[in-house]
Structures are given as C-alpha cells and as structure tokens.
N, C-alpha and C. Protein backbone atom coordinates (compact mmCIF):
# COMPACT_ATOMS: atom_id res chain seq x y z
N UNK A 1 70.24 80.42 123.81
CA UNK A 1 71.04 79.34 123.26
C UNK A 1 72.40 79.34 123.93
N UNK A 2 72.77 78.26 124.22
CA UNK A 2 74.31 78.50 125.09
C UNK A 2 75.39 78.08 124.38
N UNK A 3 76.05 78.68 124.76
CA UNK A 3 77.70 78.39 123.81
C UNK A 3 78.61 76.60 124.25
N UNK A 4 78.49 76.33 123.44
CA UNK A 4 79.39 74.77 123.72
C UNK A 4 80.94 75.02 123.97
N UNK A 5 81.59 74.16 124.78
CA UNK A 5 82.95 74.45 125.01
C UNK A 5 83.93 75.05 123.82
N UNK A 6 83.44 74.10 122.54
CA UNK A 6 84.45 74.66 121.33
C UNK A 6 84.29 75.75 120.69
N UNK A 7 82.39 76.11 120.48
CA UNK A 7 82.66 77.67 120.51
C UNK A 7 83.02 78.56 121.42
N UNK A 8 83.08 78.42 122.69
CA UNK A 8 83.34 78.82 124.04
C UNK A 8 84.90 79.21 123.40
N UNK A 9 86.03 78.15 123.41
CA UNK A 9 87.47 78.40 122.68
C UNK A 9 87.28 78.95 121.61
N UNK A 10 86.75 78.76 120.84
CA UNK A 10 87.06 79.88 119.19
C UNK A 10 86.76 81.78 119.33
N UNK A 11 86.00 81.69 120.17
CA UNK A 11 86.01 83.14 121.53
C UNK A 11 86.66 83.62 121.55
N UNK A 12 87.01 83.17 122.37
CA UNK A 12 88.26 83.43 122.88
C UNK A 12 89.71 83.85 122.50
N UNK A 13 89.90 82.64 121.17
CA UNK A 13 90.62 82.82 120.60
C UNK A 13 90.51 84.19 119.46
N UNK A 14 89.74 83.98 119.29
CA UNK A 14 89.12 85.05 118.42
C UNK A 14 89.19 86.48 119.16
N UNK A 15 89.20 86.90 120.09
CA UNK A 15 89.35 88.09 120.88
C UNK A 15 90.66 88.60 121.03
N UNK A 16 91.49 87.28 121.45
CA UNK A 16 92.96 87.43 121.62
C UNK A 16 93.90 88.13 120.32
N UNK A 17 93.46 87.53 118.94
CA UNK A 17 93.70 87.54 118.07
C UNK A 17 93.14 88.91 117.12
N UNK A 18 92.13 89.94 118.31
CA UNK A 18 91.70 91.41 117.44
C UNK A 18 92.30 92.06 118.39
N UNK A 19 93.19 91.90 119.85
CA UNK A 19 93.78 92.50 120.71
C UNK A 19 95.19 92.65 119.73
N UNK A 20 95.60 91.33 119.70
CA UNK A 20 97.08 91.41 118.36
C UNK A 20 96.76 91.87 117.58
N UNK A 21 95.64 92.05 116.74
CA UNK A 21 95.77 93.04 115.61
C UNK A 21 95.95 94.58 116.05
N UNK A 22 95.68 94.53 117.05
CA UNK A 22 95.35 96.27 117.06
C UNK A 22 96.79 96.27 117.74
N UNK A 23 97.73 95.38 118.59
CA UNK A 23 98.75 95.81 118.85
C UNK A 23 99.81 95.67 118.10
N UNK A 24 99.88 94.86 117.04
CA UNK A 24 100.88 94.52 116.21
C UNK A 24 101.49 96.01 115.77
N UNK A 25 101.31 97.49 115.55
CA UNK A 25 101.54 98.52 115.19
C UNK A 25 102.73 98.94 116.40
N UNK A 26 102.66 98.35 117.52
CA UNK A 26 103.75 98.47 118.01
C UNK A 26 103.97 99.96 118.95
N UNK A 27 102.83 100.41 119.19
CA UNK A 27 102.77 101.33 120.01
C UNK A 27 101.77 101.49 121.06
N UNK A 28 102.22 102.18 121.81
CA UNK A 28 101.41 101.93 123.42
C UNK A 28 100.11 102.40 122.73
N UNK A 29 99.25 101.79 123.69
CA UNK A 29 97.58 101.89 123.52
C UNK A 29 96.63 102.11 125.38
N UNK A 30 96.19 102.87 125.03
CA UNK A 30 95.45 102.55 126.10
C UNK A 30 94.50 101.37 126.19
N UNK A 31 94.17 101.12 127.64
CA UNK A 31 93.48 99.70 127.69
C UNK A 31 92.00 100.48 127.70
N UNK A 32 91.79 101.69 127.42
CA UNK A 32 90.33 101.77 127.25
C UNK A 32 90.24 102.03 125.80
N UNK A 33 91.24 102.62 124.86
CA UNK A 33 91.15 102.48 123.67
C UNK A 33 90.82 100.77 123.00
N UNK A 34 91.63 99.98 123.42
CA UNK A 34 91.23 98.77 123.01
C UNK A 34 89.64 98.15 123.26
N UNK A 35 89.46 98.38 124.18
CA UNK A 35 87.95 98.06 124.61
C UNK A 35 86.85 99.01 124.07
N UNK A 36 87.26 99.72 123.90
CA UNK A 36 86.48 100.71 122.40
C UNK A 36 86.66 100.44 121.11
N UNK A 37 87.93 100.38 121.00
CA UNK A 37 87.85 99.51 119.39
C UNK A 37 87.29 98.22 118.99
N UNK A 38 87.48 97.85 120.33
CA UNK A 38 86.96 95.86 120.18
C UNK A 38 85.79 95.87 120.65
N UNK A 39 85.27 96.49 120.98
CA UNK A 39 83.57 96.98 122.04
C UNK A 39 83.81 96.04 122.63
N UNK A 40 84.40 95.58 123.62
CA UNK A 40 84.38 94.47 124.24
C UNK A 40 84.85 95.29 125.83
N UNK A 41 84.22 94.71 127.16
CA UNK A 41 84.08 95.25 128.00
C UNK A 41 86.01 95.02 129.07
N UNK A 42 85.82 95.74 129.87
CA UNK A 42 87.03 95.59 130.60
C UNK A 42 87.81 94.28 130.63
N UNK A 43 86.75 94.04 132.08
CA UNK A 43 86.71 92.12 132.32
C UNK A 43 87.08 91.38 130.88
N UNK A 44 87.03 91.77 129.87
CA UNK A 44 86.86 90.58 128.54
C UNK A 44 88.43 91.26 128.33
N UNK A 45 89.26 92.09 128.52
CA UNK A 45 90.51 92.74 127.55
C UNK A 45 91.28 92.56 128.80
N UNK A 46 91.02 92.73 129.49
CA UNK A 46 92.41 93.16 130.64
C UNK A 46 93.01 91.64 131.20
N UNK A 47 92.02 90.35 131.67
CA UNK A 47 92.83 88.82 131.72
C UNK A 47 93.74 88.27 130.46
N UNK A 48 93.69 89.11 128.93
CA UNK A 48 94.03 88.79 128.05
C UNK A 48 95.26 89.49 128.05
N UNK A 49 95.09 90.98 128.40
CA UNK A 49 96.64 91.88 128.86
C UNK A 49 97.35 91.24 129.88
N UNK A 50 96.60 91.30 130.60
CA UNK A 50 97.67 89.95 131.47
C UNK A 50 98.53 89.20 131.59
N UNK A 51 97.76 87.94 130.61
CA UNK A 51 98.21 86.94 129.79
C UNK A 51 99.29 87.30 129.00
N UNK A 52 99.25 88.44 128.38
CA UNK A 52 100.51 88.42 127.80
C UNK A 52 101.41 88.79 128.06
N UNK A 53 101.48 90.05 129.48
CA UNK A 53 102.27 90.54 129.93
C UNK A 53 102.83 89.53 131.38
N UNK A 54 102.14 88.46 131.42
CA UNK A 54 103.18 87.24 131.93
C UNK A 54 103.90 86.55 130.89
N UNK A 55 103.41 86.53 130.03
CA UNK A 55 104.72 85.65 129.22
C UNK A 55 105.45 86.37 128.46
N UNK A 56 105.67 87.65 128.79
CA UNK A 56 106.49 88.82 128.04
C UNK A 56 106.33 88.79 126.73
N UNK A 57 104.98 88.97 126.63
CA UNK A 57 104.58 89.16 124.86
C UNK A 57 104.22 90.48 124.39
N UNK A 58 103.78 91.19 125.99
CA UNK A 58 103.96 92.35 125.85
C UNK A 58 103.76 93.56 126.84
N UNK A 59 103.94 94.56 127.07
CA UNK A 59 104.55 95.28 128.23
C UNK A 59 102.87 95.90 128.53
N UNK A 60 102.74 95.68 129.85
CA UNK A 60 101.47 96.56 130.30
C UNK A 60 102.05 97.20 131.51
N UNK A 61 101.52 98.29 131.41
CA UNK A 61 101.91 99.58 132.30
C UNK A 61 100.59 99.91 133.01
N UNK A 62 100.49 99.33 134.06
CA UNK A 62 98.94 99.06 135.07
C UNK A 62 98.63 100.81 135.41
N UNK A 63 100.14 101.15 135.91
CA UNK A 63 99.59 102.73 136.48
C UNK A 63 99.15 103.71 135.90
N UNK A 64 99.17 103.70 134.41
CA UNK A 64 98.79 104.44 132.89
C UNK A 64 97.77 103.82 132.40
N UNK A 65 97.92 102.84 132.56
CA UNK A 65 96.13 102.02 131.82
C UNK A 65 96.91 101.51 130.35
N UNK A 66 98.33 101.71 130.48
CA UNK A 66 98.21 101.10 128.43
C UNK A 66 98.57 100.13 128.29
N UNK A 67 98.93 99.80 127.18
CA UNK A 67 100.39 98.19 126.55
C UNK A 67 100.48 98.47 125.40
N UNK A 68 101.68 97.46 125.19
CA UNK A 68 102.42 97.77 124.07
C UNK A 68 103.05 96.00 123.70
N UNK A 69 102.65 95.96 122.97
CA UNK A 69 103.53 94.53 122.33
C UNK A 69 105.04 94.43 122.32
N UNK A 70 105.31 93.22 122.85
CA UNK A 70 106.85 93.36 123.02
C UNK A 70 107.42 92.87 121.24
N UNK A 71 108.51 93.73 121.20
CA UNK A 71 108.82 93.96 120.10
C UNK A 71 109.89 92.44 119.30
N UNK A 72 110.36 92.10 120.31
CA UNK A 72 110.45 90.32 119.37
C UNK A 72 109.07 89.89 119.25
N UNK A 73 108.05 89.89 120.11
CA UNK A 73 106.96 89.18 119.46
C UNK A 73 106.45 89.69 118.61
N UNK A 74 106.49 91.20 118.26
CA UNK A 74 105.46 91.74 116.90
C UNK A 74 106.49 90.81 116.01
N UNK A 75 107.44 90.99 115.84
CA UNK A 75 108.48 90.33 114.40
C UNK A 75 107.67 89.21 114.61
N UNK A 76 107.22 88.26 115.07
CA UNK A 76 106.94 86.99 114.88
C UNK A 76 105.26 87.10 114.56
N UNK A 77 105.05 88.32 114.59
CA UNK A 77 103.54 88.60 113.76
C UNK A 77 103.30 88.79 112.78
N UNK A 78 104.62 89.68 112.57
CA UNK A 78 104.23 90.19 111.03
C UNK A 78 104.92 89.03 109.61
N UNK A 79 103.68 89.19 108.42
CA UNK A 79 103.68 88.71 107.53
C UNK A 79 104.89 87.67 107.13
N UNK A 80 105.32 86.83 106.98
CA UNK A 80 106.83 86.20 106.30
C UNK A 80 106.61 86.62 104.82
N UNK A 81 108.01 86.91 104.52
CA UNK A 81 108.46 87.05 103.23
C UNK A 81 108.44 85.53 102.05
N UNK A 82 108.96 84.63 103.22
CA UNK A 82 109.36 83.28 102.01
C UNK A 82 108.67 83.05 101.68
C-alpha cells in the first residue's frame, strides 16, 4: 500500500516532533542514542539534525556524533503557563 503525499507529511512531521521530544531535556545526546530511542534508522534522524542545526534550533557536533537543542528554542517548547 503506498503512502499519499499527506500521509507522506504527517511522517515526517511526526518524526521531527519525537526528535524534539527527546531533545527538549536540553542535553547533548548522541545521534545513535536518538535512533535507538526512535528506532528509526540514520538516513531518517540525521537530514532532520541538520535541519535544525541550519536554522540554529540546535547545536550538532558532527565530530562526536551528538546535539543538543539550542536553548532559546527549548523555552519556546516548553509548556506556557497562561
């Protein structure tokens, strides 16, 4: 059965969004820890580290294998009070 474009995006989105959960804690991770927690393979975690570490959302350190969420963007993760 093949995936249609919009489930194709909810994917996606959906992947991005268990990468932020596991980084929102705000401490370095390895990029093979994440792909063990998310069982999700290299290729599927590392264009997403990427992604964020071009738009400075959060710091990846290629020569260590980890990242770390940049720390104005966790504040804009976590829960609101109002």
């Amino acid at each position: 059965m093949a995936i249609n474009s919009k489930e194709k995006g909810q994917l996606m989105v959906f992947k991005m969004t268990m990468i932020l959960d596991l980084l929102s804690d705000g401490e370095w991770h390895s990029i093979s820890e994440l792909t063990e927690k998310l069982r999700l393979a290299g290729c599927e975690v590392e264009p997403r580290l990427d992604f964020l570490n071009e738009f400075d959302l959060a710091k990846l350190d290629v020569e260590d294998g980890k990242v770390r969420i940049n720390k104005d963007f966790q504040k804009l993760l976590e829960p609101s009070t109002v």
